[in-house]
Protein backbone atom coordinates (compact mmCIF):
# COMPACT_ATOMS: atom_id res chain seq x y z
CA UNK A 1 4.47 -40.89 -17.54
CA UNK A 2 7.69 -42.64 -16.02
CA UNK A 3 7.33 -45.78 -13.74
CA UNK A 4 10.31 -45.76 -12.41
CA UNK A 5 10.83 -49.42 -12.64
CA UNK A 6 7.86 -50.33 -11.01
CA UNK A 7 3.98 -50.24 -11.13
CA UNK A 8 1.84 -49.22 -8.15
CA UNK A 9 -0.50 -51.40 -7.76
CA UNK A 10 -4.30 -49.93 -6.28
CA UNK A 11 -5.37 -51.78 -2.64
CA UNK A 12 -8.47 -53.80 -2.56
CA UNK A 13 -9.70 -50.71 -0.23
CA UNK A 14 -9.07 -47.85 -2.82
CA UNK A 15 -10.97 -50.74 -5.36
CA UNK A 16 -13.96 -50.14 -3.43
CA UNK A 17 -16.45 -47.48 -4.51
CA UNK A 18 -18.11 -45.14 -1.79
CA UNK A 19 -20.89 -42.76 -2.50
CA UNK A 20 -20.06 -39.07 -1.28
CA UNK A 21 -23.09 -37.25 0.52
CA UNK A 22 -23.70 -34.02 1.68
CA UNK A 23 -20.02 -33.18 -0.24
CA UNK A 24 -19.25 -29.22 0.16
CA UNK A 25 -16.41 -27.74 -1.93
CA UNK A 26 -14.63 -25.07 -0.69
CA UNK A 27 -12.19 -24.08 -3.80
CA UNK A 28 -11.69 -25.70 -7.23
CA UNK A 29 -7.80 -25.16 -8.71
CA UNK A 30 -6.64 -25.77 -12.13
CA UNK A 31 -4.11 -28.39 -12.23
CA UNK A 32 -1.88 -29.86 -14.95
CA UNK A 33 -1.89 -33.52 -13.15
CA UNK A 34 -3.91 -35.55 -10.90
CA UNK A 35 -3.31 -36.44 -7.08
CA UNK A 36 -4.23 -39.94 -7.42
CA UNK A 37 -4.13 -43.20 -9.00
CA UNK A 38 -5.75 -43.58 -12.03
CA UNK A 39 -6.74 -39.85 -11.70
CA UNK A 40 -7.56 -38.32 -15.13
CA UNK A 41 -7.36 -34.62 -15.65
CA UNK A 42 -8.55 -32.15 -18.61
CA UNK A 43 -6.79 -29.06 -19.25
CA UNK A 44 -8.95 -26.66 -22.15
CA UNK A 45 -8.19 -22.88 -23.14
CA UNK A 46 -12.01 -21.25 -23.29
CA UNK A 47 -10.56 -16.98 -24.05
CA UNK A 48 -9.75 -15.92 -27.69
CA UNK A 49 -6.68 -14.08 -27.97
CA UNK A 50 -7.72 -10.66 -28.39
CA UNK A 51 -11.49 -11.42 -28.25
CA UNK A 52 -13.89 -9.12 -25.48
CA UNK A 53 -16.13 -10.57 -23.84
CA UNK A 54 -19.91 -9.67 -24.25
CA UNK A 55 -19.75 -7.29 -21.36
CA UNK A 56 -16.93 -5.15 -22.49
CA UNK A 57 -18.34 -5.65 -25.76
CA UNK A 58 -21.37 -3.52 -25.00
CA UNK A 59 -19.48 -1.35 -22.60
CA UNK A 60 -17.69 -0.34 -25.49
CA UNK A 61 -20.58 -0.25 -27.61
CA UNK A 62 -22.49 2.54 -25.24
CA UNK A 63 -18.76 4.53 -25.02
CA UNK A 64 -18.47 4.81 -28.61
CA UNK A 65 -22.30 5.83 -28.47
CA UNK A 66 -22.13 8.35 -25.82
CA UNK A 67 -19.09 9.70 -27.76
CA UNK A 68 -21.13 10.20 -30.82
CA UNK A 69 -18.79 8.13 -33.24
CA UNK A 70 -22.23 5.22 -33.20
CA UNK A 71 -25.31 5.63 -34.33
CA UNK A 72 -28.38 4.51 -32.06
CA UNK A 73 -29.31 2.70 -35.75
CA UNK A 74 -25.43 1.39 -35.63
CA UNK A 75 -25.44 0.63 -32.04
CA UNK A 76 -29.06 -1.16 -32.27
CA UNK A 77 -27.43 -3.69 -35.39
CA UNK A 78 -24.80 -4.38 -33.01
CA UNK A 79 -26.89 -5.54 -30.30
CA UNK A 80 -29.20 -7.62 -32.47
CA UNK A 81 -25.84 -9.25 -33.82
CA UNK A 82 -24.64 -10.54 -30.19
CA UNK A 83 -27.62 -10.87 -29.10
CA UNK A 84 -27.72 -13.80 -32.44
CA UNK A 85 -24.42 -15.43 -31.52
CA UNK A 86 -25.67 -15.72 -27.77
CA UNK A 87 -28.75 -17.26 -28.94
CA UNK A 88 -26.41 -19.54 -31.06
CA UNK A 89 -24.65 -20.60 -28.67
CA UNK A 90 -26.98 -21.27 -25.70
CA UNK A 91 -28.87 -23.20 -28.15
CA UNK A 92 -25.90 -25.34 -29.25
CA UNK A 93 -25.72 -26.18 -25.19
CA UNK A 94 -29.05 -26.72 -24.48
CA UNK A 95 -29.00 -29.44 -27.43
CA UNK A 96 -25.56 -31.02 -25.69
CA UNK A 97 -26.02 -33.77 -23.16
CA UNK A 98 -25.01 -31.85 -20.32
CA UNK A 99 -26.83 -28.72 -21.26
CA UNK A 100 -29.91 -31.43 -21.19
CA UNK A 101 -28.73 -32.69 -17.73
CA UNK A 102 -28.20 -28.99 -16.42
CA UNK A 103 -32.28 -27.54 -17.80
CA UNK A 104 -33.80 -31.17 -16.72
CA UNK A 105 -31.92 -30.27 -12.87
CA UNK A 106 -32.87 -26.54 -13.34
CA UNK A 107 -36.54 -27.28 -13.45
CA UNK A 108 -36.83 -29.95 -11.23
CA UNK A 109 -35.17 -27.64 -8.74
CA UNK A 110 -37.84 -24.89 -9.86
CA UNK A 111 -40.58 -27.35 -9.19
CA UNK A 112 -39.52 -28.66 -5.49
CA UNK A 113 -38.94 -25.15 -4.82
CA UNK A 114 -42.39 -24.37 -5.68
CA UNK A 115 -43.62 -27.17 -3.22
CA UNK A 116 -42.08 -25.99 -0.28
């Protein structure tokens, strides 16, 4: 990143940390740099090239079904495959920290629901 011949400096008031409450967020854009000082942003790809996701995956399972060129046994060993790799994969986040962070809020919401 270019200075331009000089650093800006943070204020002794942006220094100062303040606790957001009751925050709502309307929208959530992907950007390619931050707004602010010291601002860090993350930029990831998540989609295969040329991979389906599970939905159209099993869309096109049932098509190919319903058009006779799958077996039910055929279309049954596909299932149990995805149904694997899902498995595989929520597992691998559930043993992450935030996967931890995300089932400890999940059932402490469950349980002050169930109080009300």
């Amino acid at each position: 990143m270019t200075d331009w011949g000089y650093r800006r400096e943070m204020s002794p008031a942006a220094r100062k940390v303040h606790r957001l409450r009751n925050l709502r967020i309307d929208e959530v854009s992907s950007v390619d740099r931050g707004a602010g000082v010291g601002v860090k942003v993350l930029l990831t790809k998540t989609h295969k090239e040329g991979s389906m996701s599970l939905q159209e995956t099993i869309g096109k399972s049932f098509g190919l079904r319903a058009s006779g060129q799958l077996s039910d046994f055929d279309l049954g060993v596909m299932h149990q495959k995805r149904a694997a790799e899902l498995g595989k994969s929520l597992s691998e986040y559930y043993a992450s920290g935030k996967g931890q962070r995300a089932l400890s809020a999940a059932v402490k919401s469950a349980y002050y629901e169930g109080q009300v």
